[in-house]
C-alpha atoms as a PDB file:
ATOM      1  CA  UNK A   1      33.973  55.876   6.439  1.00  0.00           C
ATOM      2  CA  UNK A   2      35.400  55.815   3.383  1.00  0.00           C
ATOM      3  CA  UNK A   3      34.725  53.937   0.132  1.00  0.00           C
ATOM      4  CA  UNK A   4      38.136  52.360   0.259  1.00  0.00           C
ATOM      5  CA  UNK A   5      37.804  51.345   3.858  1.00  0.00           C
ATOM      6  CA  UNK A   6      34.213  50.329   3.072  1.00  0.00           C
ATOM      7  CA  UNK A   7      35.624  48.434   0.258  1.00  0.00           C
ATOM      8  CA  UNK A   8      38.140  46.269   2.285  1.00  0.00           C
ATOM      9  CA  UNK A   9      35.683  45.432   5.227  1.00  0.00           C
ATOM     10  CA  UNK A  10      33.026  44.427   2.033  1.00  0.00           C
ATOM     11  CA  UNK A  11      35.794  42.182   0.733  1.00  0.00           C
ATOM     12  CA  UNK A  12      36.913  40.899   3.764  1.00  0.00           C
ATOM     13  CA  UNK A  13      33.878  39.232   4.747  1.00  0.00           C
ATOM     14  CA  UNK A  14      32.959  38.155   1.160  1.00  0.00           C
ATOM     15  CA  UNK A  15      36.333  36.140   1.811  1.00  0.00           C
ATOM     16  CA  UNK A  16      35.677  35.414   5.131  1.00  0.00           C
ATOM     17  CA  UNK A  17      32.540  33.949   3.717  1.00  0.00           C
ATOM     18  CA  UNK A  18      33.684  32.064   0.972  1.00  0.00           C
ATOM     19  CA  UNK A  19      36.613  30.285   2.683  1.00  0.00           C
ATOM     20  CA  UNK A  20      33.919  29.489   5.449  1.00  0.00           C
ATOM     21  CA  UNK A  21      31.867  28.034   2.804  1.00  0.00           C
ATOM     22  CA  UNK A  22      34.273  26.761   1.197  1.00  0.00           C
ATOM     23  CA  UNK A  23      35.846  24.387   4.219  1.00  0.00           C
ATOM     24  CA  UNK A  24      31.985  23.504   4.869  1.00  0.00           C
ATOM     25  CA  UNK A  25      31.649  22.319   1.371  1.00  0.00           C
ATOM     26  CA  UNK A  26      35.373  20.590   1.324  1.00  0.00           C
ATOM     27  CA  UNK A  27      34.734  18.748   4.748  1.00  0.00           C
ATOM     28  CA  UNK A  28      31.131  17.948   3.474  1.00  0.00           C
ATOM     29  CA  UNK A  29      32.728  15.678   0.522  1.00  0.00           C
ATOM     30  CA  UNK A  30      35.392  14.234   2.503  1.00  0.00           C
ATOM     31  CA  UNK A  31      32.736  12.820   5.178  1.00  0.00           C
ATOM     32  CA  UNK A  32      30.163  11.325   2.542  1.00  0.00           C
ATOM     33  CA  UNK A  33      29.870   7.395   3.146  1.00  0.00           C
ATOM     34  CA  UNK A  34      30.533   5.430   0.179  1.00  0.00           C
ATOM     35  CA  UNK A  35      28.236   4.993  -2.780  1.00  0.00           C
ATOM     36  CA  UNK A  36      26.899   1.810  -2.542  1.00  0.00           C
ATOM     37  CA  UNK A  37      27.796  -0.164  -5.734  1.00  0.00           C
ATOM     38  CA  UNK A  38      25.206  -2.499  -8.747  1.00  0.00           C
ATOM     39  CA  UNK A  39      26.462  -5.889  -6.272  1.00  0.00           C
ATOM     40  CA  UNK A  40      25.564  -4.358  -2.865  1.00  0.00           C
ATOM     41  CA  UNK A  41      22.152  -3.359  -4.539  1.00  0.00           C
ATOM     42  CA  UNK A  42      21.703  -6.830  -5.832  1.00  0.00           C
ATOM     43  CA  UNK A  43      22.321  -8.341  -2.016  1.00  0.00           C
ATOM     44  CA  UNK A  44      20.235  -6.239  -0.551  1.00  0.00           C
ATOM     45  CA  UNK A  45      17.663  -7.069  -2.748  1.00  0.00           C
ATOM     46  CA  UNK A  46      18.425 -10.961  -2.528  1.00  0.00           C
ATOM     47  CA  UNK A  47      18.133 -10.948   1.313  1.00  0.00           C
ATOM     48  CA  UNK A  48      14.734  -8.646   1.019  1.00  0.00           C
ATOM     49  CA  UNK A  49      13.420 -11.427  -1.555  1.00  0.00           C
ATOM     50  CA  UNK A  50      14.321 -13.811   1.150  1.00  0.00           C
ATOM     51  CA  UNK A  51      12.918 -12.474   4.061  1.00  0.00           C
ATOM     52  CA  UNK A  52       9.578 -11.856   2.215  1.00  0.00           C
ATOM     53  CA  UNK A  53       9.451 -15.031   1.040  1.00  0.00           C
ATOM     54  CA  UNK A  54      10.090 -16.595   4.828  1.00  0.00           C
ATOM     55  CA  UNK A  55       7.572 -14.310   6.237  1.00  0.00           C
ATOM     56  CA  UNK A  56       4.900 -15.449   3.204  1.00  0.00           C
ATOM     57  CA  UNK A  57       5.346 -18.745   4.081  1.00  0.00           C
ATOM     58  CA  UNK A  58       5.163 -18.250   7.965  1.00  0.00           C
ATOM     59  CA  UNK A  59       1.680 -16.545   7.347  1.00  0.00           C
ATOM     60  CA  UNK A  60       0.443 -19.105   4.603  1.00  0.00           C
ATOM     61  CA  UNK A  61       1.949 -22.593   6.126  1.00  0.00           C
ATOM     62  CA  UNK A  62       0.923 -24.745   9.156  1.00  0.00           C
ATOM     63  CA  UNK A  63       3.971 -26.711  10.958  1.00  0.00           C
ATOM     64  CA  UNK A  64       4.305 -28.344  14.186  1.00  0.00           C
ATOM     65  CA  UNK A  65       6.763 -26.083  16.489  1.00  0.00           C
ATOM     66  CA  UNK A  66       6.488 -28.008  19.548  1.00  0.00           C
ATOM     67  CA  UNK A  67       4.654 -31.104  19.978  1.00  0.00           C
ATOM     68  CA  UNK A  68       5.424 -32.153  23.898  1.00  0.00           C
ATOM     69  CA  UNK A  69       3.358 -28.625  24.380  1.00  0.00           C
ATOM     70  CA  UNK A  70       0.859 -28.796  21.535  1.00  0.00           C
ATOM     71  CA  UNK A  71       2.287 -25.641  19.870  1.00  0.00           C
ATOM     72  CA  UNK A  72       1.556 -25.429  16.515  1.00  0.00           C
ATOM     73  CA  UNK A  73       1.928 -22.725  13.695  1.00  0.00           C
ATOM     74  CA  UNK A  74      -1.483 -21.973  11.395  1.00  0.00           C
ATOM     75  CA  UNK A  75      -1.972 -20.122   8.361  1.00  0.00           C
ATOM     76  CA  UNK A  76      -3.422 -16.245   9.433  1.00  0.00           C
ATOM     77  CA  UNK A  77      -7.066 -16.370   8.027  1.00  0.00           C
ATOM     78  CA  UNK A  78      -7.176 -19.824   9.944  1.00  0.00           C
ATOM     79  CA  UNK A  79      -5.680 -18.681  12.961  1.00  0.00           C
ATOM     80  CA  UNK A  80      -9.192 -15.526  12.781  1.00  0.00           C
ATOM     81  CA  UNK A  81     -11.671 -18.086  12.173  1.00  0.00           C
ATOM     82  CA  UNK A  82     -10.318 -19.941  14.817  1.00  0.00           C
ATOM     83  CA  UNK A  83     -10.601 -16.911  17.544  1.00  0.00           C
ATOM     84  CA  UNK A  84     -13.491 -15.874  16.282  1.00  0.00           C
ATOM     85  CA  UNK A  85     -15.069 -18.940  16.351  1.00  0.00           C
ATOM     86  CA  UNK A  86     -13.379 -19.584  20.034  1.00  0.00           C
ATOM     87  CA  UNK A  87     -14.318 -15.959  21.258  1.00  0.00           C
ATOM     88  CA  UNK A  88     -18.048 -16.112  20.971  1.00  0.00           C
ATOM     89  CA  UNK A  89     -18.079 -16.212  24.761  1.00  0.00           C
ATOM     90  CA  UNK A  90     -15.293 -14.138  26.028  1.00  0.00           C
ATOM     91  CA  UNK A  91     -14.662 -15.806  29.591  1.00  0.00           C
ATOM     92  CA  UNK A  92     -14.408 -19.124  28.083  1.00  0.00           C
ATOM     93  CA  UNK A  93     -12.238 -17.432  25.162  1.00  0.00           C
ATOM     94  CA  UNK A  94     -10.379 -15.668  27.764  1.00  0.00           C
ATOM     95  CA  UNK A  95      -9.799 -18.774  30.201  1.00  0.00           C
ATOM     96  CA  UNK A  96      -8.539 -20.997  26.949  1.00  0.00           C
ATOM     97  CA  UNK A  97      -6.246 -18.127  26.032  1.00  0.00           C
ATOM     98  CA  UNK A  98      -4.369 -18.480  29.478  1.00  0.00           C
ATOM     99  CA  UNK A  99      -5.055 -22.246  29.805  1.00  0.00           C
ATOM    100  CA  UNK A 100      -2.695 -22.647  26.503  1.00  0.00           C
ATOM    101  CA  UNK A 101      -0.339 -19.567  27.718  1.00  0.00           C
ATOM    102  CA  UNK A 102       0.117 -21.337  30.714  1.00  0.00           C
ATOM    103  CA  UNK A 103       0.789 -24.629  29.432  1.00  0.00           C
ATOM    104  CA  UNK A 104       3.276 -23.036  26.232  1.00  0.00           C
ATOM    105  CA  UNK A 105       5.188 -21.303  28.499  1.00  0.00           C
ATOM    106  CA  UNK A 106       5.853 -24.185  31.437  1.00  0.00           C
ATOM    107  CA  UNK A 107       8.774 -23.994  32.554  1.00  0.00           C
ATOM    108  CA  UNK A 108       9.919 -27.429  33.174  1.00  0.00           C
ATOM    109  CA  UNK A 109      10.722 -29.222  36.715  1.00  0.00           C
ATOM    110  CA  UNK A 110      14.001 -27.625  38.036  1.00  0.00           C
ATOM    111  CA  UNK A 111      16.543 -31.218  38.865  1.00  0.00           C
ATOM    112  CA  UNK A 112      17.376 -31.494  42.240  1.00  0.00           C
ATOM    113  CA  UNK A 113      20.952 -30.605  43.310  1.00  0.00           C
ATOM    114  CA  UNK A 114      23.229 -33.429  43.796  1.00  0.00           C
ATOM    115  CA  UNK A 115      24.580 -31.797  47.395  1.00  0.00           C
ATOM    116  CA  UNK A 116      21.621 -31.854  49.105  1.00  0.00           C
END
């Protein structure tokens, strides 16, 4: 071959490479979401504030959730005392724990149908 032949083929794909690069980096920039602005920050950061704070107060409050069934919401370090305290024998631990599963989650009586 010769150098000016060798020369166009070299150039060729330099170009060939370049534009290919080139479109990559063009389509790249044209697909990048949009920066996310000072207020969007600040909201995100308001609703993380909030959910921590819900969550803190779901782990450090008690509050009755259901009454009728007994259900009621404990602090964490309460709730361990408590299972510790109830697990010292495991089968009467484990017979509570689906005594009050069973009674939380009773489905109430189904109302007859009017047709029958």
């Amino acid at each position: 071959m010769d150098k000016t032949k060798l020369a166009a083929w070299f150039i060729g794909a330099a170009g060939t490479f370049l534009l290919v690069g080139g479109l990559a980096w063009w389509i790249f920039q044209r697909t990048q979401p949009a920066g996310v602005d000072t207020a969007r920050v600040k909201l995100r950061f308001q609703y993380l504030a909030e959910v921590q704070a819900e969550a803190h107060k779901f782990q450090t409050t008690a509050e009755v959730l259901d009454k009728t069934k007994g259900i009621y919401r404990i602090p964490i370090t309460n709730a361990v005392e408590l299972m510790l305290r109830l697990w010292q024998v495991p089968a009467a631990g484990r017979s509570n724990l689906l005594t009050r599963i069973d009674k939380a989650t009773a489905k109430p009586p189904e109302k007859p149908n009017e047709y029958e």
